[in-house]
Protein backbone atom coordinates (compact mmCIF):
# COMPACT_ATOMS: atom_id res chain seq x y z
CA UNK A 1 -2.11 7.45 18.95
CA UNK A 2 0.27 9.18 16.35
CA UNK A 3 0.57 6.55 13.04
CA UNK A 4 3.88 5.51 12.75
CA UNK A 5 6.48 6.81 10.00
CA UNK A 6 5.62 3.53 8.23
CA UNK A 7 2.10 4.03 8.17
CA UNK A 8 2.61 7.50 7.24
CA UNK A 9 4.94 6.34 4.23
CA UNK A 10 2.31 3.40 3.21
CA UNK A 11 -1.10 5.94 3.49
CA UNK A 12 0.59 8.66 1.49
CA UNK A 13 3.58 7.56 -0.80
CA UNK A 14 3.06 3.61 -1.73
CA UNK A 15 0.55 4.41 -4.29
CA UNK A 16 3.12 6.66 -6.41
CA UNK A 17 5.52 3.58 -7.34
CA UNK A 18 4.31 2.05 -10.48
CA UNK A 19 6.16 2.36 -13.29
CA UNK A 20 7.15 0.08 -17.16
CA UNK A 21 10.81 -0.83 -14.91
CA UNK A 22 9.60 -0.80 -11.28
CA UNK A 23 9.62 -4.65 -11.08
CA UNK A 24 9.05 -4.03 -6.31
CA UNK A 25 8.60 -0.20 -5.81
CA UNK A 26 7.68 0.99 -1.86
CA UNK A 27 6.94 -1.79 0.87
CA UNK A 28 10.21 -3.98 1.39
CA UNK A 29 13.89 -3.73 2.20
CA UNK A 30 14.76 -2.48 -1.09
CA UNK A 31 12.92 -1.42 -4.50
CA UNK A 32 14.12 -3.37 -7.84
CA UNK A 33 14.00 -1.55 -11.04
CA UNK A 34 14.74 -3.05 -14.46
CA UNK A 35 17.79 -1.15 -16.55
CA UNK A 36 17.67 -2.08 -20.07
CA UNK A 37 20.03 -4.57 -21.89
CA UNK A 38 23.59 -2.40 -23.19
CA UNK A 39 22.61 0.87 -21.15
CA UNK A 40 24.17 2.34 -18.12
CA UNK A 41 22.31 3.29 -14.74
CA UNK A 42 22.17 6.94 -14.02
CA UNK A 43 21.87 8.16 -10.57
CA UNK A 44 21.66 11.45 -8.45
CA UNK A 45 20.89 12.86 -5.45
CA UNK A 46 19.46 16.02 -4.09
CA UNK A 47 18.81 17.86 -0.69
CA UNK A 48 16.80 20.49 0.23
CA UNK A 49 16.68 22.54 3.10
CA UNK A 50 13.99 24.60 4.48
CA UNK A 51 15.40 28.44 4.40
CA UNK A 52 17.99 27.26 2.55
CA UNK A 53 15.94 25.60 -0.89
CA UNK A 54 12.74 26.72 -0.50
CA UNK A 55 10.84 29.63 2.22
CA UNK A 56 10.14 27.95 5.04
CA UNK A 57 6.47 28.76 4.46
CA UNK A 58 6.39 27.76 1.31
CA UNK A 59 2.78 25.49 0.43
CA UNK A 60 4.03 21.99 1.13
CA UNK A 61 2.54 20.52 -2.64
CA UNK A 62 4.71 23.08 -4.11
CA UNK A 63 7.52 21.69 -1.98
CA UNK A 64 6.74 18.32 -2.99
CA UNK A 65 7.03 18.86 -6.46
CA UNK A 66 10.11 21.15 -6.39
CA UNK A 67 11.97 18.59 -4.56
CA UNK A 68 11.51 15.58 -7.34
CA UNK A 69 11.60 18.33 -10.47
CA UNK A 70 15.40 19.51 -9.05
CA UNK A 71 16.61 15.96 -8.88
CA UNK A 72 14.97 14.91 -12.36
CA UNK A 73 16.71 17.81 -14.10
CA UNK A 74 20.07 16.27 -13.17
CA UNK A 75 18.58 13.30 -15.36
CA UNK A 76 17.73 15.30 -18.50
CA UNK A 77 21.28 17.06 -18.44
CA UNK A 78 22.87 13.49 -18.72
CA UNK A 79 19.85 12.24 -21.33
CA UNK A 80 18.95 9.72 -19.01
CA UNK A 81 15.26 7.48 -19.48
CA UNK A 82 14.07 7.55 -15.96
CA UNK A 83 13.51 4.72 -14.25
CA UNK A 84 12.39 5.44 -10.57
CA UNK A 85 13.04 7.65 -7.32
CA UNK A 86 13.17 7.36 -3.86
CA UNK A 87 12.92 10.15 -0.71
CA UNK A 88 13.81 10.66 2.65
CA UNK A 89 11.66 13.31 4.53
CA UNK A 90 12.41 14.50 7.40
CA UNK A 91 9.91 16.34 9.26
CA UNK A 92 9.74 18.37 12.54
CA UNK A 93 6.22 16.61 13.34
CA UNK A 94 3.95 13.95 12.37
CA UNK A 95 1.57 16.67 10.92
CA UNK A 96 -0.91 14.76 8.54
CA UNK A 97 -2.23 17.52 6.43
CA UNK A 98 1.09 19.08 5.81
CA UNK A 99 1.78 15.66 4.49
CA UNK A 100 -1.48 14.64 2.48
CA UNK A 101 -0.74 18.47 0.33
CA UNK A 102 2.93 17.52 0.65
CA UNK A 103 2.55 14.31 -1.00
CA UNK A 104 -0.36 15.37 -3.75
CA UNK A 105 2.76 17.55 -4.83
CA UNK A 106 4.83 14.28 -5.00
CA UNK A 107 2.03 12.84 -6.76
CA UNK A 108 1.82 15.92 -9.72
CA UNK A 109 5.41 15.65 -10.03
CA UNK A 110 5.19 11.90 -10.57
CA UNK A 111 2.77 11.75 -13.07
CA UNK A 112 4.44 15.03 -14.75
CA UNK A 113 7.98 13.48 -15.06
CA UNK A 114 6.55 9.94 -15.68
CA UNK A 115 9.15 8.79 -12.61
CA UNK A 116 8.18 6.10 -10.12
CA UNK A 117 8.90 6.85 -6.17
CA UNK A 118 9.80 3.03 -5.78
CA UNK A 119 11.15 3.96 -1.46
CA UNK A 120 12.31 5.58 0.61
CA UNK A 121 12.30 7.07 4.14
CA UNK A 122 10.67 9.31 7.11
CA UNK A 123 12.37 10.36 10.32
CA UNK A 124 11.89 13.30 12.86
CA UNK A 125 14.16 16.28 12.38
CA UNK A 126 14.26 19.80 10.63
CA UNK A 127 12.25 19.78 7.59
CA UNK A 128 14.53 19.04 4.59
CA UNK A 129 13.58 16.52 1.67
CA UNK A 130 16.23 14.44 -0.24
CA UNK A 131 15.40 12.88 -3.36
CA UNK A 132 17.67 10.62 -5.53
CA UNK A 133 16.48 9.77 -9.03
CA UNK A 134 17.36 6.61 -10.82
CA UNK A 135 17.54 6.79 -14.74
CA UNK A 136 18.96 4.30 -17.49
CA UNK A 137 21.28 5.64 -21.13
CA UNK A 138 22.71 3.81 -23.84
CA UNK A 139 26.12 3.00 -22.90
CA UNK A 140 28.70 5.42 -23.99
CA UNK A 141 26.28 7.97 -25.01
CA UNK A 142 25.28 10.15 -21.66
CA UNK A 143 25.65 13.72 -22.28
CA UNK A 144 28.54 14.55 -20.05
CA UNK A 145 30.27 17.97 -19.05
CA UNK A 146 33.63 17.19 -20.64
CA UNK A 147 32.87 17.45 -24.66
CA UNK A 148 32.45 20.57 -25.53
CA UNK A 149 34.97 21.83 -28.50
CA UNK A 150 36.19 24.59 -30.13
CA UNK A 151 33.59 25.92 -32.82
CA UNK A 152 30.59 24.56 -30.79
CA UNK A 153 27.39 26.77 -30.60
CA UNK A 154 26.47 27.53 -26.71
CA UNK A 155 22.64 26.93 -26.35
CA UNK A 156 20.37 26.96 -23.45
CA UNK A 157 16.60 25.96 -23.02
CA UNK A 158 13.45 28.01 -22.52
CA UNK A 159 14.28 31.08 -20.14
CA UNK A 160 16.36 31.96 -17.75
CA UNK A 161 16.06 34.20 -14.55
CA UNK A 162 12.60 33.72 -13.48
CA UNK A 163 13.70 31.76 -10.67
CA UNK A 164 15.48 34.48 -9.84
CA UNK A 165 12.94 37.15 -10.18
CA UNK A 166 10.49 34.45 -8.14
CA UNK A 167 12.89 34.86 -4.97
CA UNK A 168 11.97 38.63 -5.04
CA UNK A 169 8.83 38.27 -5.08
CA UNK A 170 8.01 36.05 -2.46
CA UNK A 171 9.86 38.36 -0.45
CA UNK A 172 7.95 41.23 -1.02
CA UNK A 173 10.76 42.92 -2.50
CA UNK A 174 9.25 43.11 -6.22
CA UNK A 175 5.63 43.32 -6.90
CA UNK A 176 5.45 43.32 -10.40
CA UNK A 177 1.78 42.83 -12.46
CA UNK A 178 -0.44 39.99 -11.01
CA UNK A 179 -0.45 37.58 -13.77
CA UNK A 180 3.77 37.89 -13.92
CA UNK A 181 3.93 37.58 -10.09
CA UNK A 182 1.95 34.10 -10.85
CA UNK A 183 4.22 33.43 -13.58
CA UNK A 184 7.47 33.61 -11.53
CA UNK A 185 6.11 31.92 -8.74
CA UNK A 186 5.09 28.85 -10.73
CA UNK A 187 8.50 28.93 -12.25
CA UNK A 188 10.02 28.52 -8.99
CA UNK A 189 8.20 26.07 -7.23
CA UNK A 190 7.14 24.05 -10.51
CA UNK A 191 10.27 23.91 -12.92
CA UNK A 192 10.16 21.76 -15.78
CA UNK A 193 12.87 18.94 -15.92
CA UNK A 194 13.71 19.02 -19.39
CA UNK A 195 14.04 15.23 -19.56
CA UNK A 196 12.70 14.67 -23.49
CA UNK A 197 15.04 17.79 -24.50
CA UNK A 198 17.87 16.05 -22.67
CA UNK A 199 17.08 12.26 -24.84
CA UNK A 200 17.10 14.71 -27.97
CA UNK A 201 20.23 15.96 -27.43
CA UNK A 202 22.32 13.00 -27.08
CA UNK A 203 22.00 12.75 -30.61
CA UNK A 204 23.96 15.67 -31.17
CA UNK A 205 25.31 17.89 -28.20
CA UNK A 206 29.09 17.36 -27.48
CA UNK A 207 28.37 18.46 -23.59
CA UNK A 208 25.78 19.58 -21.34
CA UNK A 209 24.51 20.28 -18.06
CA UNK A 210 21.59 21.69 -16.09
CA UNK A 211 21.02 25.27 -14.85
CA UNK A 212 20.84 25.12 -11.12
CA UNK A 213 23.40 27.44 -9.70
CA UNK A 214 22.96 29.74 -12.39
CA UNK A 215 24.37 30.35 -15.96
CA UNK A 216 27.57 31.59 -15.55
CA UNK A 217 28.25 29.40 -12.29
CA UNK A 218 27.14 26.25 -14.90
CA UNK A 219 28.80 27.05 -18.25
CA UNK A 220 31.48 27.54 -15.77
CA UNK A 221 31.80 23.80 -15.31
CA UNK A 222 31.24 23.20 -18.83
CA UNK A 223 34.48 25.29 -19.77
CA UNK A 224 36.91 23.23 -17.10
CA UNK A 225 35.49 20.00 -17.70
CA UNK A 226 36.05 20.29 -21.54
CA UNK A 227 39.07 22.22 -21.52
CA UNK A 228 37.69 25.68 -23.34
CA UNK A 229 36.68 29.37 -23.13
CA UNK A 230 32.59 29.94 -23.01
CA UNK A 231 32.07 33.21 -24.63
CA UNK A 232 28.28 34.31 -24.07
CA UNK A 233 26.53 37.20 -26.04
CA UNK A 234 24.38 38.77 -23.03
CA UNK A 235 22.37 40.24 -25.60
CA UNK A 236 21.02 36.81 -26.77
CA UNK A 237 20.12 35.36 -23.43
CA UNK A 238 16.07 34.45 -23.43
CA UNK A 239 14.13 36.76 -21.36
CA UNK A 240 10.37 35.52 -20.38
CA UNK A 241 7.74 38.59 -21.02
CA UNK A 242 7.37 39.02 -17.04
CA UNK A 243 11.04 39.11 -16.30
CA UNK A 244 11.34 41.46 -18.86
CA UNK A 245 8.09 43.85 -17.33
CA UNK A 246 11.03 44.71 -14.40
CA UNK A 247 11.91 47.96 -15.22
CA UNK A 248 15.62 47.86 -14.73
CA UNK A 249 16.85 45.94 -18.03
CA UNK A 250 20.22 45.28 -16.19
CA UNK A 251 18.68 43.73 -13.17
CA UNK A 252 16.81 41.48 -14.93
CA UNK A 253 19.52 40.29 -17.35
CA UNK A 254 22.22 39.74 -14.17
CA UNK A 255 19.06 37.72 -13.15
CA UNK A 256 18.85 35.47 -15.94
CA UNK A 257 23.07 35.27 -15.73
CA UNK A 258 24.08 34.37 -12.58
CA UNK A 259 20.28 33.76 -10.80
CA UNK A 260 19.85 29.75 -10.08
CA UNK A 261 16.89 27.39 -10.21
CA UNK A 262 16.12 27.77 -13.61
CA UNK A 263 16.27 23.59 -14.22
CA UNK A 264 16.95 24.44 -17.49
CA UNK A 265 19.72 23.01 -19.99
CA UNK A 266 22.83 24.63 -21.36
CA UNK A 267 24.66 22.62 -23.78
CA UNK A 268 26.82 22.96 -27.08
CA UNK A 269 26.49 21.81 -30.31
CA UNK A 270 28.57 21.23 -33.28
CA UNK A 271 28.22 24.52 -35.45
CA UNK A 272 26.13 23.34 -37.80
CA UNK A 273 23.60 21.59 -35.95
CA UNK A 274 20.17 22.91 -35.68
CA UNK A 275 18.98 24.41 -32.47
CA UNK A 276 16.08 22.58 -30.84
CA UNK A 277 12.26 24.38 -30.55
CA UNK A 278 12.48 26.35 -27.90
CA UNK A 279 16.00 26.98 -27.25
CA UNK A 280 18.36 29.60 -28.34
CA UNK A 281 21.85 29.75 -29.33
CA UNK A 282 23.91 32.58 -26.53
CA UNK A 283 27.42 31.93 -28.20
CA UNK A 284 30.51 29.84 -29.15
CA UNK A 285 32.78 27.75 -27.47
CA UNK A 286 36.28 29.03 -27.92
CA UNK A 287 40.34 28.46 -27.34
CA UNK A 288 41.13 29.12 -24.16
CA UNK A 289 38.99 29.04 -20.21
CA UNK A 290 36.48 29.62 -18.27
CA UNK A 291 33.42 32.05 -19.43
CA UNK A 292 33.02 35.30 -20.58
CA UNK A 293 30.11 37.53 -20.87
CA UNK A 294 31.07 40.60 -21.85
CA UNK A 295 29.93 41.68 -18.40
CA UNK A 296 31.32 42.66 -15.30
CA UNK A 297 28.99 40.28 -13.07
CA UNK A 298 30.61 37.42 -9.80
CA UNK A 299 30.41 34.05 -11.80
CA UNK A 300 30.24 31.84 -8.85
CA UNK A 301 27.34 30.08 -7.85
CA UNK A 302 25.67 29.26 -4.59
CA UNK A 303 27.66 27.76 -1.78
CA UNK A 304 26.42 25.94 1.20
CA UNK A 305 30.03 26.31 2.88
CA UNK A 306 32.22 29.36 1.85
């Protein structure tokens, strides 16, 4: 007899749920979590898709610990502490060993992001994974879309387009060397929430957000929310060594522009602030709208309904 979705959930998930504020994580009607004294609870939610987020036959570990990295980096861009997660799977069949890798992904993700899964749930369907993170801030000090100001220095984290890049070659469509084929790859399915950058920043970064539907498409939302003109120097944008190996410069820098899934941060900062390790200042924040790049590139990113 096939185990039921409860004894799927309880042989492969209820181990993942300890945490400093899981006071019940996975096993009854609802998880409790402690949020600190004076701070705010931050929450998100996000869904992905088979052939949609991820290739459909995509190594189900690396699925696992896409999924929970994607939501988490929703938590850096806000400076959130996390707290806990939960996640609905929904799965085509009961398969058990597309689980156990499935959920040693979970597990890696987990102990990488320090974040709890404290419940969720499992039903029968087309393979798509939601995961909504739980996270705690200071109250009145999340890093928020809306503050950016004239003068500002635009920043971003670590590098940008290898998501991108990763698409094309999982697709066949770019070999590149080995070792930056590996590179890509890992930057795809393994992004790093930026979650300790994101703490560091609410110290001093008037706005902020993460990089998921590319940089343009982002800083996009930056510029409305806050009221001002985004002017990027393409020149300045961080290229990783095998992005740059592609031999068509231009390619590879409309990668890094308006390519998604880079989970990294873009933010401003007052002008005199110094720029975190490991991140790099692409322009100004200036009078006026939306984003410029010098460029001639589409801005928008991905949409599930045009």
């Amino acid at each position: 007899m096939a185990a039921s979705e409860f004894e799927l959930i309880y042989r492969y998930f209820a181990s993942l749920g300890r945490g400093p504020g899981v006071r019940l994580g996975v096993g009854d009607d609802c998880a409790l979590l402690r949020v600190p004294a004076g701070e705010d609870l931050a929450t998100s939610m996000d869904t992905l898709v088979a052939g949609v987020h991820f290739p459909a036959d995509a190594f189900p570990e690396d699925i696992g610990f896409r999924a929970v990295a994607v939501a988490a980096s929703d938590l850096a861009a806000v400076g959130a502490q996390q707290l806990g997660m939960t996640l609905a799977l929904t799965l085509p069949e009961a398969d058990e060993l597309w689980l156990k890798a499935f959920s040693e992904g979970v597990a890696a993700a987990v102990s990488a992001f320090d974040l709890p899964l404290v419940g969720g749930d499992m039903t029968r369907g087309p393979l798509a994974i939601t995961v909504q993170v739980l996270g705690s801030v200071p109250e009145g000090r999340a890093l928020l879309r809306s503050g950016a100001q004239v003068g500002d220095q635009l920043c971003v984290s670590g590098t940008l387009g290898d998501a991108a890049a990763a698409l094309l070659v999982l697709e066949g469509l770019w070999t590149g060397s080995g070792e930056s084929a590996d590179y890509l790859e890992q930057r795809y399915y393994r992004p790093s929430a930026r979650l300790g950058l994101g703490r560091l920043l609410r110290d001093g970064a008037s706005a902020a957000i993460d990089i998921s539907d590319g940089l343009l498409a982002d800083a996009g939302h930056i510029a409305a929310a806050s009221g001002v003109r985004l002017q990027i120097d393409p020149q300045q944008i961080p290229l990783s060594s095998a992005l740059k190996s592609h031999p068509d410069r231009e390619q590879a820098l409309q990668w890094a522009l308006t390519g998604g899934d880079d989970y990294e941060l873009c933010f401003t900062l007052p002008a005199a602030a110094p720029v975190p390790p490991l991140c790099t200042r692409i322009g100004e924040v200036t009078a006026g709208e939306g984003v410029d790049c010098g460029l001639d590139l589409v801005q928008a990113g991905y949409r599930h309904f045009p």
